[in-house]
N, C-alpha and C. Protein backbone atom coordinates (compact mmCIF):
# COMPACT_ATOMS: atom_id res chain seq x y z
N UNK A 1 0.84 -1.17 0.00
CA UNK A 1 0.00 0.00 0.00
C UNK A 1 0.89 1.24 0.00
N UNK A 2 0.71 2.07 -0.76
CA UNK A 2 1.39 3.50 -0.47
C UNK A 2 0.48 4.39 -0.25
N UNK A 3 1.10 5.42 0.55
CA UNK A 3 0.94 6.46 1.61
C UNK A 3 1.55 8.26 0.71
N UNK A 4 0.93 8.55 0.68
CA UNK A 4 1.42 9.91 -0.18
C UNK A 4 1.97 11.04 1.58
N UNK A 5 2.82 11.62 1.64
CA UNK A 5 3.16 12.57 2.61
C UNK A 5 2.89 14.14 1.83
N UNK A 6 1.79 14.58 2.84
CA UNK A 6 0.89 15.54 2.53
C UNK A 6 1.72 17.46 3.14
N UNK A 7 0.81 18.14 3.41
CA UNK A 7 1.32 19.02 3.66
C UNK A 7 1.78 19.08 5.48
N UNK A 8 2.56 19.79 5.81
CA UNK A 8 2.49 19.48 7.29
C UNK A 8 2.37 17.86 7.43
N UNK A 9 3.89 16.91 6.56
CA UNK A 9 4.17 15.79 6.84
C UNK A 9 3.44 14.97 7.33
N UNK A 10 1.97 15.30 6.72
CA UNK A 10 0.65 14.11 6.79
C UNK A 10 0.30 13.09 6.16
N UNK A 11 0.34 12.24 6.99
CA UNK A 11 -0.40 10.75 5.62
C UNK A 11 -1.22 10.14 6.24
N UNK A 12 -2.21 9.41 5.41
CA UNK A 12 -3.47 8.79 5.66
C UNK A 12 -3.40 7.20 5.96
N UNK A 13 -3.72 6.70 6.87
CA UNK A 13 -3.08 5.08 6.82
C UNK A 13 -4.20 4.71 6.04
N UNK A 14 -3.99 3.72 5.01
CA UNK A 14 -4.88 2.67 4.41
C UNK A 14 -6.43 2.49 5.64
N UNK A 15 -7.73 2.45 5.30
CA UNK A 15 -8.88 1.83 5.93
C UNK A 15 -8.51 0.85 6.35
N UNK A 16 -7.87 -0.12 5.47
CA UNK A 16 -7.58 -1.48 5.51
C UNK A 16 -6.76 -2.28 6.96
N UNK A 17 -6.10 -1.23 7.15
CA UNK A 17 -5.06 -1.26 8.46
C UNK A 17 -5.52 -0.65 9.67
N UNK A 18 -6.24 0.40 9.27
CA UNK A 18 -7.22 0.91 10.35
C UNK A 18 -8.20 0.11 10.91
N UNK A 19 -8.82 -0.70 9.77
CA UNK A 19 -10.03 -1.47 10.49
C UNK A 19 -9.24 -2.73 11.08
N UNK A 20 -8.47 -3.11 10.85
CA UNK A 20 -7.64 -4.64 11.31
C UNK A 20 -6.83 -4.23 12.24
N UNK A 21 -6.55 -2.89 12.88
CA UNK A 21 -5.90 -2.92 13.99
C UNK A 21 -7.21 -2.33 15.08
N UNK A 22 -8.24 -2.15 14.93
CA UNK A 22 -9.04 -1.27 15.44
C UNK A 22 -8.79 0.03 15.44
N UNK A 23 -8.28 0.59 14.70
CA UNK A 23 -7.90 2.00 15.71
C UNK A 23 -9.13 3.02 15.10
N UNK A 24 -9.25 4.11 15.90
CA UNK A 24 -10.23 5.08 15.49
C UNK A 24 -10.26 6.69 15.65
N UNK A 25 -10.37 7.46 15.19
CA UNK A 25 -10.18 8.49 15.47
C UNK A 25 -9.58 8.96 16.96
N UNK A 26 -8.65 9.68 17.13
CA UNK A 26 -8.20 10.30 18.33
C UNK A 26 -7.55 9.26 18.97
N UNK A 27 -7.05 8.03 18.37
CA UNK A 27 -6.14 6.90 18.86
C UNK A 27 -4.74 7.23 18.84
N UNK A 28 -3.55 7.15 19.75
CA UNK A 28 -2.16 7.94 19.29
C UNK A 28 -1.34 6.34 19.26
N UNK A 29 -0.80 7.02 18.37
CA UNK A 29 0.88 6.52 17.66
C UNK A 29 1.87 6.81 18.08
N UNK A 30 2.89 5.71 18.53
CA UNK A 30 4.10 6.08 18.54
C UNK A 30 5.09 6.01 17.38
N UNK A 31 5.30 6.96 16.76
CA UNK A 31 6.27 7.18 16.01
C UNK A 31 8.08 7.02 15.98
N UNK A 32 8.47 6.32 14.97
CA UNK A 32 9.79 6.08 15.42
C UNK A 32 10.55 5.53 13.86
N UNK A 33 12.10 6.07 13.70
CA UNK A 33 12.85 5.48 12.94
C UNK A 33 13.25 4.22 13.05
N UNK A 34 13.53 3.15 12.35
CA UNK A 34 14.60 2.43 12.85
C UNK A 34 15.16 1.09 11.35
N UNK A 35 16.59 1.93 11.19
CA UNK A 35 17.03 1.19 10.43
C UNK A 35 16.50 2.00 9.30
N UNK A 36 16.33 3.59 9.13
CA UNK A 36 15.69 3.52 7.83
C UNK A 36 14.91 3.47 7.21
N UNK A 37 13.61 2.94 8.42
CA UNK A 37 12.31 2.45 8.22
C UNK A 37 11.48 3.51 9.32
N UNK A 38 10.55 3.76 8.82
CA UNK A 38 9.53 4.20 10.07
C UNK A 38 8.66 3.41 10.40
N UNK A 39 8.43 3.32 11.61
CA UNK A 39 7.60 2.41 12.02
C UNK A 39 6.36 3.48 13.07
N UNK A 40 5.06 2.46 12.95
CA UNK A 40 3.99 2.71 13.90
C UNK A 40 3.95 2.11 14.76
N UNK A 41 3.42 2.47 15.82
CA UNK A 41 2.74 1.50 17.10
C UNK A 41 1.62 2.05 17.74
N UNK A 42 0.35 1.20 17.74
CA UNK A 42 -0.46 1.65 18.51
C UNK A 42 -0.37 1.97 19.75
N UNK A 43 -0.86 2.67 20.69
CA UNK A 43 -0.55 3.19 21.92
C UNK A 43 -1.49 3.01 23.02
N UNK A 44 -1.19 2.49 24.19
CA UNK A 44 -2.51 3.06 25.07
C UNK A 44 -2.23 4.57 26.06
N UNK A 45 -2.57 5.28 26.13
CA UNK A 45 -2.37 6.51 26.90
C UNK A 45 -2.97 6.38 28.59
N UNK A 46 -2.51 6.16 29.34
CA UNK A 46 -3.36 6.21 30.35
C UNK A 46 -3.10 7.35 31.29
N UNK A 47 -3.58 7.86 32.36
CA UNK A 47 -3.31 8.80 33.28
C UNK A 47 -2.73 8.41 34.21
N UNK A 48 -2.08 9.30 34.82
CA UNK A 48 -0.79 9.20 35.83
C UNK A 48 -1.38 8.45 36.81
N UNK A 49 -2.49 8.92 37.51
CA UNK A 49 -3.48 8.74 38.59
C UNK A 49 -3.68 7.15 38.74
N UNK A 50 -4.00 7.07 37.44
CA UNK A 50 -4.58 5.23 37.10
C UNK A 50 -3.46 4.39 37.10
N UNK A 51 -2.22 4.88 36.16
CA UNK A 51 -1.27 4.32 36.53
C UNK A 51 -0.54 3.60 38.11
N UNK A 52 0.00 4.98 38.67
CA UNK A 52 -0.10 4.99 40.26
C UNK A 52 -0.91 4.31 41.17
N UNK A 53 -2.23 4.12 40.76
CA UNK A 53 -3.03 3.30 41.60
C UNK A 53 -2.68 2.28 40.81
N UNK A 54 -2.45 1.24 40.42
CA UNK A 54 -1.80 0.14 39.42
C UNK A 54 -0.77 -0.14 40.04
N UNK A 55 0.05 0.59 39.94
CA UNK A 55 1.40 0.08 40.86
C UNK A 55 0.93 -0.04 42.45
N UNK A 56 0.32 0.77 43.04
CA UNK A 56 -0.01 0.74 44.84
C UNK A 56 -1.09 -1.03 44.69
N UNK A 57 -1.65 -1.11 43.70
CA UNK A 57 -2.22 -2.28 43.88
C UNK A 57 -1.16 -3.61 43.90
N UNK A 58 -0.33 -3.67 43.12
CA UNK A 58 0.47 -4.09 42.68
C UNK A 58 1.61 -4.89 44.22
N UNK A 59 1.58 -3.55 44.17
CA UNK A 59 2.67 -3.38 45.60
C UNK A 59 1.94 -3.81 46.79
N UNK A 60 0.44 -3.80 46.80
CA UNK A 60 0.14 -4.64 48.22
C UNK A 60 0.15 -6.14 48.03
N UNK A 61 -0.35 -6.26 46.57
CA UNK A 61 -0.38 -7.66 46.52
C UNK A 61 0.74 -8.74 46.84
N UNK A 62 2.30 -7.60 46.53
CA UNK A 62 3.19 -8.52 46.47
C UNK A 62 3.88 -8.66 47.93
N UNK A 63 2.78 -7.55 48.90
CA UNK A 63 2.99 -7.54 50.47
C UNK A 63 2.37 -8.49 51.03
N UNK A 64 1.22 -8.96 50.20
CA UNK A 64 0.43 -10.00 51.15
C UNK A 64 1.50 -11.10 50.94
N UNK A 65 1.76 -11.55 49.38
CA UNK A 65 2.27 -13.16 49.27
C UNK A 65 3.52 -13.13 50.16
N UNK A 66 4.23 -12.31 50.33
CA UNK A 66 5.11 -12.26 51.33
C UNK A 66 4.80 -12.98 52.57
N UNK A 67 3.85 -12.23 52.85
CA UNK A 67 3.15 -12.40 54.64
C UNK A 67 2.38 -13.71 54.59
N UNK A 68 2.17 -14.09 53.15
CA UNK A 68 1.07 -15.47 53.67
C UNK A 68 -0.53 -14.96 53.51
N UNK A 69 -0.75 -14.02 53.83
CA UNK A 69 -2.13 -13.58 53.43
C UNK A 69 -2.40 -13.42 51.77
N UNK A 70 -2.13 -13.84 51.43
CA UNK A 70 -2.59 -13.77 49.28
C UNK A 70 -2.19 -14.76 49.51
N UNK A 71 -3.12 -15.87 48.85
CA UNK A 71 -2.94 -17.65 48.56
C UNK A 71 -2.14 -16.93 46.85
N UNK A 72 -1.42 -18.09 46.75
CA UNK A 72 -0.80 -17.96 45.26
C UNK A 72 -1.22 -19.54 44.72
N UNK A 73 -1.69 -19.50 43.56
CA UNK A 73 -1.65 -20.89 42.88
C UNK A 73 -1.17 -20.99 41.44
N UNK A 74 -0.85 -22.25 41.77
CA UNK A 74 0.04 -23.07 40.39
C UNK A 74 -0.43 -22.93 39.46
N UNK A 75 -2.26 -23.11 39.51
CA UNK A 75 -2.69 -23.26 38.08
C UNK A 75 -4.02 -22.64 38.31
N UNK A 76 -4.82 -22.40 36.94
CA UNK A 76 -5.89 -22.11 37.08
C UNK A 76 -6.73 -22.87 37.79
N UNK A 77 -6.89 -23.70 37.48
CA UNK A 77 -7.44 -24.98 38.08
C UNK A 77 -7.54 -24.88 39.54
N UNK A 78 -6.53 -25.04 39.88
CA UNK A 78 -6.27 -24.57 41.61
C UNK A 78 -6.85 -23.64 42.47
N UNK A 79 -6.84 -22.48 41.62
CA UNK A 79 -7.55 -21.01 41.50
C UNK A 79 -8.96 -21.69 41.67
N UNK A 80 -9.76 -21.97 40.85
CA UNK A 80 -11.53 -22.49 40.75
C UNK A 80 -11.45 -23.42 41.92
N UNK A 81 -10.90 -24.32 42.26
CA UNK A 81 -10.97 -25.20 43.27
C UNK A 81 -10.88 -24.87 44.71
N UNK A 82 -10.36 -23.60 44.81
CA UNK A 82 -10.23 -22.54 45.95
C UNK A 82 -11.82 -21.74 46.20
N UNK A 83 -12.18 -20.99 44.97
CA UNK A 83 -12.82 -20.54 44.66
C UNK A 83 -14.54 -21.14 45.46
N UNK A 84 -14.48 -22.68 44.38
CA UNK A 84 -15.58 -23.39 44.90
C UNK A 84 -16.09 -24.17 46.50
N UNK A 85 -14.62 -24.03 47.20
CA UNK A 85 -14.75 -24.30 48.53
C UNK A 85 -15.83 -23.02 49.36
């Protein structure tokens, strides 16, 4: 597929790539050289806030398995069998 570079170094991605990656209006890209090549990547953007709470979740969980309070299991299986008790 080619891409024409417009004014203010714009180009249109193919529908075709748009609809097979999902993306949709107001979706961001990371942009990048490499080797010569430019490459895309879809992006997720999230907020600092959400992030941060992500990690504090993160970080208690890995306080409980420490302490014994968070059961950890081997398998899913294990997991449901916990579950159903």
């Amino acid at each position: 597929m080619i891409a024409t570079i417009r004014k203010r170094s714009q180009i249109t991605i193919p529908s075709e790539i748009v609809a097979k990656l999902g993306l949709s209006e107001g979706d961001q890209l990371d942009v990048m050289e490499k080797d010569g090549t430019i490459v895309l990547f879809p992006m997720a953007v999230y907020p600092t806030k959400y992030i941060d709470d992500l990690k504090k979740e993160v970080s208690d969980i890995k306080e409980k398995i420490a302490s014994g309070e968070q059961p950890v299991f081997d398998t899913v299986d294990a997991l449901f069998e916990s579950l159903e008790k």
